[in-house]
Structures are given as structure tokens and as C-alpha cells.
N, C-alpha and C. Protein backbone atom coordinates (compact mmCIF):
# COMPACT_ATOMS: atom_id res chain seq x y z
N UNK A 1 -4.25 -56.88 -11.73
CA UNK A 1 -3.15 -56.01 -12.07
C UNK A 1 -3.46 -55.19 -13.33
N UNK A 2 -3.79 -55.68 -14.56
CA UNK A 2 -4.45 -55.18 -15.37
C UNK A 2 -5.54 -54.17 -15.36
N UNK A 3 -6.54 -54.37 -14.54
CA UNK A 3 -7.13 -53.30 -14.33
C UNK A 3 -6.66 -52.27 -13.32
N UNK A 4 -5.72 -52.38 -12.10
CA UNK A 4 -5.23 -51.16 -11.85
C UNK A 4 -4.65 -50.39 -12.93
N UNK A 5 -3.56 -51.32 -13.87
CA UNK A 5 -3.13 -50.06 -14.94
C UNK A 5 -3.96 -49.31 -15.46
N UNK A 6 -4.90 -50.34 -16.13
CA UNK A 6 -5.80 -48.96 -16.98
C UNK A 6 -6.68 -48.20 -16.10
N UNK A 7 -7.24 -48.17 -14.71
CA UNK A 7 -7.61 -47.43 -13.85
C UNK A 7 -6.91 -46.36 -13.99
N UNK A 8 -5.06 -46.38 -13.80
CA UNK A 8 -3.94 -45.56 -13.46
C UNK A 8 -4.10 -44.90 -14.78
N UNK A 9 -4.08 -45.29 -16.10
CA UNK A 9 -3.89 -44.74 -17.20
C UNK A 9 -5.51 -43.74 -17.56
N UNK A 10 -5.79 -44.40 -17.13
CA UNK A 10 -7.15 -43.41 -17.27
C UNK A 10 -7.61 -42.47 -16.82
N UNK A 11 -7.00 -42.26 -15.30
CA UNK A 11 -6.86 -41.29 -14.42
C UNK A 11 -6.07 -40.69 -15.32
N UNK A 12 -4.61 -40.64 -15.87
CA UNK A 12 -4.03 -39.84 -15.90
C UNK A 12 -4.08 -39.23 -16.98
N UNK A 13 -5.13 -39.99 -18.20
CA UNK A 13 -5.73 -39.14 -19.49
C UNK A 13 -6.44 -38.19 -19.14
N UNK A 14 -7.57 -38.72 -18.41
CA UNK A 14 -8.37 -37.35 -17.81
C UNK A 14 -8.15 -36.40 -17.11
N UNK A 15 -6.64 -36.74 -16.45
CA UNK A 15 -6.21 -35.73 -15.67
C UNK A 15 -5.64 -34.24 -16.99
N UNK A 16 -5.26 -35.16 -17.96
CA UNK A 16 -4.60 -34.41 -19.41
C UNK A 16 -5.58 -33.92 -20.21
N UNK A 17 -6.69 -34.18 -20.33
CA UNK A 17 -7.67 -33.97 -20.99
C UNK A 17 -8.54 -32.08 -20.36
N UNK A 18 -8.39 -32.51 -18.76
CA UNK A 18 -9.28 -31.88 -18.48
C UNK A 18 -8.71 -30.28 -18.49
N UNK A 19 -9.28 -29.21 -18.48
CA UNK A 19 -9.12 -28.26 -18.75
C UNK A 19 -8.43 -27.20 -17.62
N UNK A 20 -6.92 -26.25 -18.00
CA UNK A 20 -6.43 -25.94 -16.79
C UNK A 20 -7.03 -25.01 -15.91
N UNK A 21 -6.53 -25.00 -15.27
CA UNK A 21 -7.60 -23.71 -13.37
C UNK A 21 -7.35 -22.71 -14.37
N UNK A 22 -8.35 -21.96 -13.99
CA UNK A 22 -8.50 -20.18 -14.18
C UNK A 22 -7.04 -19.64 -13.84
N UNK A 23 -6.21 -18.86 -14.94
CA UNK A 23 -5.06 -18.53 -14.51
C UNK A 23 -4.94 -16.66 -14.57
N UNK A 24 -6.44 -16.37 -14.72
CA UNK A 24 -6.33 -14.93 -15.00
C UNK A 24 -5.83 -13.95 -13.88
N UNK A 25 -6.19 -14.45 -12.53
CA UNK A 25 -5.77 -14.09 -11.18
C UNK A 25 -4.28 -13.84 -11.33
N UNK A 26 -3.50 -15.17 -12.08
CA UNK A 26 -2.48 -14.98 -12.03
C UNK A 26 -1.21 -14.03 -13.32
N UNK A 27 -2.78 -13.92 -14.10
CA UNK A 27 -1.87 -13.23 -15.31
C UNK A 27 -2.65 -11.62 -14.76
N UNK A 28 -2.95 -11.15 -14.24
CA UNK A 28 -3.15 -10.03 -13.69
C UNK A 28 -2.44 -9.14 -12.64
N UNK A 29 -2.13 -10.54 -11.71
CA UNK A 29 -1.04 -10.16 -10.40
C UNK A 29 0.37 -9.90 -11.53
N UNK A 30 0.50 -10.64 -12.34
CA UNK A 30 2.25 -10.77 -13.29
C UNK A 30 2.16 -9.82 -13.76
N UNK A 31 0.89 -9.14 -14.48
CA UNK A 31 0.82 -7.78 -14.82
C UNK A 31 1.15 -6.18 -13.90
N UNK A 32 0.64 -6.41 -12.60
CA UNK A 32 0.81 -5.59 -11.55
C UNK A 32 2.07 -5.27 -11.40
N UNK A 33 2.53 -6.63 -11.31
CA UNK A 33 4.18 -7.01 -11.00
C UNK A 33 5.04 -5.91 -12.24
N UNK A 34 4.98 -5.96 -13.56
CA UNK A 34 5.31 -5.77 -14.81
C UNK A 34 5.24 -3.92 -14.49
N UNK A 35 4.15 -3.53 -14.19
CA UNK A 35 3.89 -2.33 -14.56
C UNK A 35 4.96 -1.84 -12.97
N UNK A 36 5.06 -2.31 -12.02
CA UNK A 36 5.50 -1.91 -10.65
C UNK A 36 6.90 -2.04 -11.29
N UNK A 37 7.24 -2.86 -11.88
CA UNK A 37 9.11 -3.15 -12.72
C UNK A 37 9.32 -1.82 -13.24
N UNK A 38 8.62 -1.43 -14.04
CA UNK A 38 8.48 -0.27 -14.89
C UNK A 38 8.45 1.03 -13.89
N UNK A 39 7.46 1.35 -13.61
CA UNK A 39 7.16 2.27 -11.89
C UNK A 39 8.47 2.64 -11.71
N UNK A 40 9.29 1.47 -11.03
CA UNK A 40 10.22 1.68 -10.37
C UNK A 40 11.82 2.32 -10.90
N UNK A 41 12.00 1.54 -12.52
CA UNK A 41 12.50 1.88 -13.35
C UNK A 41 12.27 3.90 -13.49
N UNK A 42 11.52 4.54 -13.84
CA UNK A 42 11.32 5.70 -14.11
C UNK A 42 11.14 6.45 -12.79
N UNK A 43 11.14 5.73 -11.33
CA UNK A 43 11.38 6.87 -10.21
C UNK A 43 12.74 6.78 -10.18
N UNK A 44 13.58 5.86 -10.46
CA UNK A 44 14.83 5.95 -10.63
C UNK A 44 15.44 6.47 -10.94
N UNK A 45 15.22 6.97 -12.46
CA UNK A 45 15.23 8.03 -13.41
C UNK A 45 14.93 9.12 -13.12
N UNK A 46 14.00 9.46 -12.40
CA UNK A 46 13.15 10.72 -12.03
C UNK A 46 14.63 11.22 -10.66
N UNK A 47 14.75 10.53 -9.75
CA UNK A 47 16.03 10.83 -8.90
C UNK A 47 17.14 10.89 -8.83
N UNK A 48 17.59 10.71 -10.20
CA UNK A 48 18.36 10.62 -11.14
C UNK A 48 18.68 12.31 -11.54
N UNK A 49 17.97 12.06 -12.30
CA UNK A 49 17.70 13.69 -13.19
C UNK A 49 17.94 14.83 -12.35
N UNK A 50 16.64 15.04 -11.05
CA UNK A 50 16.68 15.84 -9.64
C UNK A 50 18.27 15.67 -9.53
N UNK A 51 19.07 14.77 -9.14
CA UNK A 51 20.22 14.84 -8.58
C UNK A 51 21.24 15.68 -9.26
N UNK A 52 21.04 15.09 -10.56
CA UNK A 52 21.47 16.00 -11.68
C UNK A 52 21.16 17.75 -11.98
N UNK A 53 19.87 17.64 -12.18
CA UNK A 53 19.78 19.15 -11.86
C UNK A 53 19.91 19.93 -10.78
N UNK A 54 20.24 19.19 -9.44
CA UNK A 54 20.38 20.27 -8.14
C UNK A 54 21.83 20.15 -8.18
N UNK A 55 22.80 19.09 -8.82
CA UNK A 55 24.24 19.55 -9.17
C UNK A 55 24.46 20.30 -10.14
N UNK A 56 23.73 20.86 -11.24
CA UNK A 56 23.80 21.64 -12.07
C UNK A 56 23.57 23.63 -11.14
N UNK A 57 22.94 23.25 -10.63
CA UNK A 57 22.45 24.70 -9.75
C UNK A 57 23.46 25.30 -8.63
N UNK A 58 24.17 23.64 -8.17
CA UNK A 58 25.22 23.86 -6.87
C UNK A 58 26.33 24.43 -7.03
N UNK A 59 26.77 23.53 -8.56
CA UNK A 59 28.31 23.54 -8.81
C UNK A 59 29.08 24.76 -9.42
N UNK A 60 30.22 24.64 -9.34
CA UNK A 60 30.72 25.73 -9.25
C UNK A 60 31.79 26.14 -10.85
N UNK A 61 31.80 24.71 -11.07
CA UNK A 61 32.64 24.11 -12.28
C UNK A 61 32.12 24.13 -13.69
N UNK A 62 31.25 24.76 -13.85
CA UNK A 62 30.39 24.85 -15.03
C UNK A 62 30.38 26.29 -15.57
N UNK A 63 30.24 26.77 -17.12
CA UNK A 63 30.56 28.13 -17.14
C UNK A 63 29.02 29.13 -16.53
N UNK A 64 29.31 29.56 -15.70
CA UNK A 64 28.57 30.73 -14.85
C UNK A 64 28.10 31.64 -16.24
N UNK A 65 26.67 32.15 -15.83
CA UNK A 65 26.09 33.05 -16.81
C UNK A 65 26.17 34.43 -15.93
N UNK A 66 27.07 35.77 -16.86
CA UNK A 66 27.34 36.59 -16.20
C UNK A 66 25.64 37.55 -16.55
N UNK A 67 24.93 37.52 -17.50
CA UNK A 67 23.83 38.17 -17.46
C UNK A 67 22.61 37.79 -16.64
N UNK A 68 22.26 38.63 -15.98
CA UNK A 68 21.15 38.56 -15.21
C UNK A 68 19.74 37.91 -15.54
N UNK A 69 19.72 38.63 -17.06
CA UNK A 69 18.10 37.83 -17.80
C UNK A 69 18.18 36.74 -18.42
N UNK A 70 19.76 36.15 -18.57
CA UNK A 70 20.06 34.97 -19.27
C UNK A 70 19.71 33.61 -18.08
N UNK A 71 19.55 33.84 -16.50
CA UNK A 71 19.69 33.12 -15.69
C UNK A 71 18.29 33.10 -15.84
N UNK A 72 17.49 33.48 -15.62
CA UNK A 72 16.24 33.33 -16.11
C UNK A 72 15.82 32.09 -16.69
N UNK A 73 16.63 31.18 -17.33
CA UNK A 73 16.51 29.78 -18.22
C UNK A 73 16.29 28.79 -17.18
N UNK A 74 17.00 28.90 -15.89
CA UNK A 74 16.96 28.11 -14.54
C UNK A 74 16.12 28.48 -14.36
N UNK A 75 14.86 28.99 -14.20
CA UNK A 75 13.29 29.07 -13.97
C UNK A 75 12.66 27.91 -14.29
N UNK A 76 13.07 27.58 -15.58
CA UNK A 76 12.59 26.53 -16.33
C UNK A 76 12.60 24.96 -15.21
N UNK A 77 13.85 24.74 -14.32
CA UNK A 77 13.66 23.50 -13.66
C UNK A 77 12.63 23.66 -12.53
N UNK A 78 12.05 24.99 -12.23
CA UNK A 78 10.70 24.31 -11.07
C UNK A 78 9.58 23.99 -11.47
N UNK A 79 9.22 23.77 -12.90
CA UNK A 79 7.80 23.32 -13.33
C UNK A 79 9.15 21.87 -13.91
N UNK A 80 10.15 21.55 -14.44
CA UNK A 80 10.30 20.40 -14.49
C UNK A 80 10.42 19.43 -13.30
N UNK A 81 11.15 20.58 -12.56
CA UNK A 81 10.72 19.38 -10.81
C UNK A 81 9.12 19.47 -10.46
N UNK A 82 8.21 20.15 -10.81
CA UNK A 82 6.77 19.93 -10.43
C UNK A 82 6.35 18.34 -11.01
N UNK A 83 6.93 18.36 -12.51
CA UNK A 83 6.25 17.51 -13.34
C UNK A 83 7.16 16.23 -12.82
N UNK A 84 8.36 16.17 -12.01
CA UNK A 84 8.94 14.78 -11.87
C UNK A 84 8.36 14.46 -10.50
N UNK A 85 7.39 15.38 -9.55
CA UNK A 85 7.10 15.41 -8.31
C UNK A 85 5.86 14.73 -8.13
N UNK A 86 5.04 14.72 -9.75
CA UNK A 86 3.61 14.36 -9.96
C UNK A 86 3.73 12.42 -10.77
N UNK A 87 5.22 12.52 -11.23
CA UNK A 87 5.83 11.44 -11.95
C UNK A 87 5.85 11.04 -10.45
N UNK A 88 6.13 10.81 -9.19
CA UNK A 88 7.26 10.76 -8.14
C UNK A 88 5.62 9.85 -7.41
N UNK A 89 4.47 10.76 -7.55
CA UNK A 89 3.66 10.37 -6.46
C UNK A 89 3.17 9.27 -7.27
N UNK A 90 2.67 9.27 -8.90
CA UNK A 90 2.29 7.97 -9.18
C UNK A 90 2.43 6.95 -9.14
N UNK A 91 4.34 6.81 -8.88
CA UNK A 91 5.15 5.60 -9.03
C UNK A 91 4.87 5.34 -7.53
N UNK A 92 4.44 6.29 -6.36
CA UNK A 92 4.39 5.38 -4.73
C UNK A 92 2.76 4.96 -5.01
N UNK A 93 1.87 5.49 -5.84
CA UNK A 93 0.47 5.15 -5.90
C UNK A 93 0.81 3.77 -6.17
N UNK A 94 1.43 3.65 -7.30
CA UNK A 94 1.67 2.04 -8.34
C UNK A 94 2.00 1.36 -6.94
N UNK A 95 3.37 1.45 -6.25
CA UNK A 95 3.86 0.62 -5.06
C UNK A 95 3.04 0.41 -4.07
N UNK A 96 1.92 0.95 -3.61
CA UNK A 96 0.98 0.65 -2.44
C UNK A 96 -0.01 0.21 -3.14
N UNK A 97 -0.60 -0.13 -4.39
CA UNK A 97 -1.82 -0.89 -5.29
C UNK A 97 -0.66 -2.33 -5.13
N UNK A 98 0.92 -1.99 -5.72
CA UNK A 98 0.86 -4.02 -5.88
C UNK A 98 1.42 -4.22 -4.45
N UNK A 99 1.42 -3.61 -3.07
CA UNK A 99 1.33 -4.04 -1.92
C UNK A 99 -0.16 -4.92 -1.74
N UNK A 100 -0.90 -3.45 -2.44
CA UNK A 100 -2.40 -4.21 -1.85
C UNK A 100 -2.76 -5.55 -2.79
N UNK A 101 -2.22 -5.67 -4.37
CA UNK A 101 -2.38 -6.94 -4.83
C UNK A 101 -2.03 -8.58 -3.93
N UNK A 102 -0.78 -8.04 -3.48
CA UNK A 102 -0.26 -9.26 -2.67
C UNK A 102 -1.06 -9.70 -1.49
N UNK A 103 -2.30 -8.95 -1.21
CA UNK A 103 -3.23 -9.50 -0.17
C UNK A 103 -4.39 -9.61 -0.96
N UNK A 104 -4.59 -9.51 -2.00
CA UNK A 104 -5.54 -10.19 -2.94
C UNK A 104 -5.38 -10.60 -4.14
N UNK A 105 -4.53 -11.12 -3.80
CA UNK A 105 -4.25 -12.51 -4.95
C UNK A 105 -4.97 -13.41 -5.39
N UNK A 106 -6.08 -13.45 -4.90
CA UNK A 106 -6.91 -15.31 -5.25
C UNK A 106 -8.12 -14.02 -5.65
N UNK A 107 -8.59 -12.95 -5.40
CA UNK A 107 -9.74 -11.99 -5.62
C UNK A 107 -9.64 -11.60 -6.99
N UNK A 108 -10.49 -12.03 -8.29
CA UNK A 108 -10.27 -11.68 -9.04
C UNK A 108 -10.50 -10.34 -9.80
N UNK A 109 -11.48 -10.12 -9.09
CA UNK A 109 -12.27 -8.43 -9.27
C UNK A 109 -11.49 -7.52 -8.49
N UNK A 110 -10.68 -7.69 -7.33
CA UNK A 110 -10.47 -6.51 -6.63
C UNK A 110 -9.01 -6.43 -7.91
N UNK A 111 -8.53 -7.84 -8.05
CA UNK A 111 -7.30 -7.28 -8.66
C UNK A 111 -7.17 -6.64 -10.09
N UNK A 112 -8.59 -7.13 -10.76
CA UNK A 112 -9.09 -6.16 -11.84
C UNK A 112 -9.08 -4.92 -11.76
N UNK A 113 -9.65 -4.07 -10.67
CA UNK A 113 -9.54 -2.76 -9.99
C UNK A 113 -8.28 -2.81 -9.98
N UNK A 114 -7.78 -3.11 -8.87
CA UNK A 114 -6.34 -2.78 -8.67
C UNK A 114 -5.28 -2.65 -10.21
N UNK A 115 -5.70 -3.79 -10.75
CA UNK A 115 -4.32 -3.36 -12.47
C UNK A 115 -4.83 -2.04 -13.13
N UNK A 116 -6.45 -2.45 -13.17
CA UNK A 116 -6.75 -0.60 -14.20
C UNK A 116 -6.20 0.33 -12.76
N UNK A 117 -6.14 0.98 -11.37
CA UNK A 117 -5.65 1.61 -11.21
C UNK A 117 -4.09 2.05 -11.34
N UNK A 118 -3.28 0.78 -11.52
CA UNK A 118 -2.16 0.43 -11.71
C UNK A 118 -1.45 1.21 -13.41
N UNK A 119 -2.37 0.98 -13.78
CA UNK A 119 -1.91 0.83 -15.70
C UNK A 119 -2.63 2.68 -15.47
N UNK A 120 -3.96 3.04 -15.15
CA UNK A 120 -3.80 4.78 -15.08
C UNK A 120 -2.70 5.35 -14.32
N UNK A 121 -2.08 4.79 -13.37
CA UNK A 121 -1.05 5.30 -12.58
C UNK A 121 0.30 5.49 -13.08
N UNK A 122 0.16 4.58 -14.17
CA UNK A 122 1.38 4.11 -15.01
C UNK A 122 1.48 5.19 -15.93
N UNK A 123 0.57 5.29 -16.42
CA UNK A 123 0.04 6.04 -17.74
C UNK A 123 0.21 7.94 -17.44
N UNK A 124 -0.20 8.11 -16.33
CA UNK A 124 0.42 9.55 -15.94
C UNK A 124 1.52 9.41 -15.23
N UNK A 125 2.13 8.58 -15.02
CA UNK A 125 3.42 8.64 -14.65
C UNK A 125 4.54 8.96 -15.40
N UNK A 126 3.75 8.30 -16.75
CA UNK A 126 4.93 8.49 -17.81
C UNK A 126 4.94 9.22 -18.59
N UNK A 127 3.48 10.14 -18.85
CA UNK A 127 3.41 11.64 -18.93
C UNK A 127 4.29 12.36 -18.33
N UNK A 128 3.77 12.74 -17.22
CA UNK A 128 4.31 13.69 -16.46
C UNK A 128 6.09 13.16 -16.07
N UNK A 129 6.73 12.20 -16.32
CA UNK A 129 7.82 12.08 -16.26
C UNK A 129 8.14 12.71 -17.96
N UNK A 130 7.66 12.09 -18.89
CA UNK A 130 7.95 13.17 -20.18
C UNK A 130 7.76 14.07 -20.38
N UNK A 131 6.98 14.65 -20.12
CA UNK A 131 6.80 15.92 -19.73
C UNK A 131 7.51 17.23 -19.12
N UNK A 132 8.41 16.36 -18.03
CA UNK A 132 9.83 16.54 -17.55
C UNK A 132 10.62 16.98 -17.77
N UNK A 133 11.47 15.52 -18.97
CA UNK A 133 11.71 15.66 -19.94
C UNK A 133 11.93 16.98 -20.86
N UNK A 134 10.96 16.81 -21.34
CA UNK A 134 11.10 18.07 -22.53
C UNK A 134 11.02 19.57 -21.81
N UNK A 135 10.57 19.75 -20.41
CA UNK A 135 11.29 21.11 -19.86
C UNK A 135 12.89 20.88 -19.90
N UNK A 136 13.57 19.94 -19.25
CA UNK A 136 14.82 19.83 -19.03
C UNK A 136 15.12 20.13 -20.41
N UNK A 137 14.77 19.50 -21.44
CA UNK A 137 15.62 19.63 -22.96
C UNK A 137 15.64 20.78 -23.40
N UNK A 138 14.79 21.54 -23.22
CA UNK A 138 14.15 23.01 -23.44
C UNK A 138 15.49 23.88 -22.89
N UNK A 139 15.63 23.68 -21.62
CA UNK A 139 16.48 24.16 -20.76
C UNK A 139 18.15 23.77 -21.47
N UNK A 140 18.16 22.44 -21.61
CA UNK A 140 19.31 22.06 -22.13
C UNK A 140 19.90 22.95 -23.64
N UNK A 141 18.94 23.50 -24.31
CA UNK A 141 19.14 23.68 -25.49
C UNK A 141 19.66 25.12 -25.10
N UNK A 142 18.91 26.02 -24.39
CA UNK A 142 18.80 27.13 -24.36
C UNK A 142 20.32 27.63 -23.81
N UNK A 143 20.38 26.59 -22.91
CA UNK A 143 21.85 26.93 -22.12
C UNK A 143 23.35 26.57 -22.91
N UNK A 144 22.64 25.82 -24.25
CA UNK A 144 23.87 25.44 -25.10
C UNK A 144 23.93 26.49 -26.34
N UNK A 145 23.05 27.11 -26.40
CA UNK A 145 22.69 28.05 -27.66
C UNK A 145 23.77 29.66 -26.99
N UNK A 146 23.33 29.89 -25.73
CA UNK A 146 23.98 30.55 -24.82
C UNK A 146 25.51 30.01 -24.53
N UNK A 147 25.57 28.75 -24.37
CA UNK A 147 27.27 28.86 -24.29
C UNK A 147 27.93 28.69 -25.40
N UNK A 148 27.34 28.46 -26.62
CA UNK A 148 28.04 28.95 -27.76
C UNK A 148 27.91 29.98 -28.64
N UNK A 149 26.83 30.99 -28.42
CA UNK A 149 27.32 32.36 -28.56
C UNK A 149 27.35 33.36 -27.32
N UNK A 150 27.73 32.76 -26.78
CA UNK A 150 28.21 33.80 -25.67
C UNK A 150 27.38 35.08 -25.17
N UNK A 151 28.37 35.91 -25.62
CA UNK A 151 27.98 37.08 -25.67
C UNK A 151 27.31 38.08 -26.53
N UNK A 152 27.36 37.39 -28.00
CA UNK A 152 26.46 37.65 -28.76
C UNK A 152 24.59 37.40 -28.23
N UNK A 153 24.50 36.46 -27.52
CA UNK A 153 22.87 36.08 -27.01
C UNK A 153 22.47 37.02 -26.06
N UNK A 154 23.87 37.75 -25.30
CA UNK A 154 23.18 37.87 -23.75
C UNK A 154 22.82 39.59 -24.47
N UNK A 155 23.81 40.07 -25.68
CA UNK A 155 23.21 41.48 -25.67
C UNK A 155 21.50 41.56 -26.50
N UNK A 156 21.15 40.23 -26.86
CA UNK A 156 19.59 40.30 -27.31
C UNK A 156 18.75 40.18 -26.23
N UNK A 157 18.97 39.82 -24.95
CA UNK A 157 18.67 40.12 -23.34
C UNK A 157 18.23 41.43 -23.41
């Protein structure tokens, strides 16, 4: 009886002792995961905004610009929808890399590839979503500078 215990106890030091599995597979996939959280977060945003600016263009309830060269400022949203369109494709790049992670999960190299394409995908995503950004603000400013001087702005037109 005695020696099963310390058999049992000895097993279970060395079981404590010994050193844990390779967990990089798995801190790589959590990473994929992390950056795809994010991804998804800012196409959200990105369809968001679009929704917002094609109700800004529709509606009818907002003060109308009676000068012709003052409308001109709405030019400004088709290079910001270019730049949320280039935001738009990175975030489905990111979603079909951590599709393809989930079939190589135990591969530690492919999923190495796969996170650096993941984290560049990320990385111009969030460019070109800021990028966005600061057309829309551009736009935002211009159209507030205009609705508070009125008609004083449109005769420098």
C-alpha cells in the first residue's frame, strides 16, 4: 500500500514538474480571433457611417444648400465611400484568413502566415477606415461653417 502511494505521488510531482505543451498554436489562433473582434467592430462602423451619409444625401429635413458651388462639398463623400470600400474589403480579407485559421489550428506555420496576413489586413483597414474619417470631418466642418454663415460663404462661391 505504501508503495502505491508514493508511486501515485510521484506520478503526480512529475506530472507538476514537467513542462506545459507548446501553447503558441493557441496564443496565435486567440490572436486571429482578437484582431477578427476588432475587423468586425470597424465594418460595423464603416455601415454605419455609409447609412448615415446616404441619409444625409436622401433627406429632405436638413437645411438644403441653395448655391450651386456650395454643393460641391458632397463631392467630398465619394473618395470617403472609396476609402470605407477599401476599409470594407480588408475586414472580409480578415473574415476568410480566421475561417481558414479554424482548419489549421494544430499548423503552426500556416497560422503564423495567416496572423501576419491578419494583423496587415488589420492595419490597412484601419487606415483606410481613418482615412474616411477625416474626409467625412472635412465635409462635416465645411457644411457647418456654411450653415452658420449662410449667405455670407455662398457669395465667396
Amino acid at each position: 500500500m505504501f508503495n502505491l502511494i508514493h508511486r501515485l505521488l510521484k506520478l503526480k510531482i512529475g506530472q507538476l514538474s514537467a513542462a506545459p505543451p507548446d501553447t503558441s498554436c493557441d496564443r496565435l489562433f486567440q490572436c486571429i480571433r482578437s484582431i477578427r473582434e476588432g475587423s468586425d467592430r470597424i465594418t460595423t462602423w464603416c455601415l454605419s457611417i455609409a447609412g448615415g451619409t446616404l441619409l444625409t444625401i436622401l433627406s429632405n429635413e436638413f437645411l438644403q444648400m441653395d448655391s450651386q458651388k456650395v454643393k460641391y462639398i458632397y463631392l467630398l463623400f465619394i473618395p470617403g465611400w472609396l476609402f470605407m470600400a477599401f476599409s470594407l474589403y480588408n475586414g472580409r480579407m480578415i473574415v476568410g484568413r480566421s475561417i481558414a485559421s479554424d482548419l489549421h489550428r494544430e499548423d503552426r506555420q500556416t497560422l503564423r502566415l495567416i496572423f501576419e496576413q491578419c494583423n496587415r489586413n488589420y492595419s490597412g483597414q484601419l487606415l483606410h477606415f481613418n482615412i474616411s474619417l477625416v474626409i467625412f470631418g472635412i465635409w462635416l466642418v465645411l457644411y457647418l461653417v456654411w450653415w452658420i454663415l449662410g449667405e455670407k460663404i455662398e457669395c465667396l462661391f
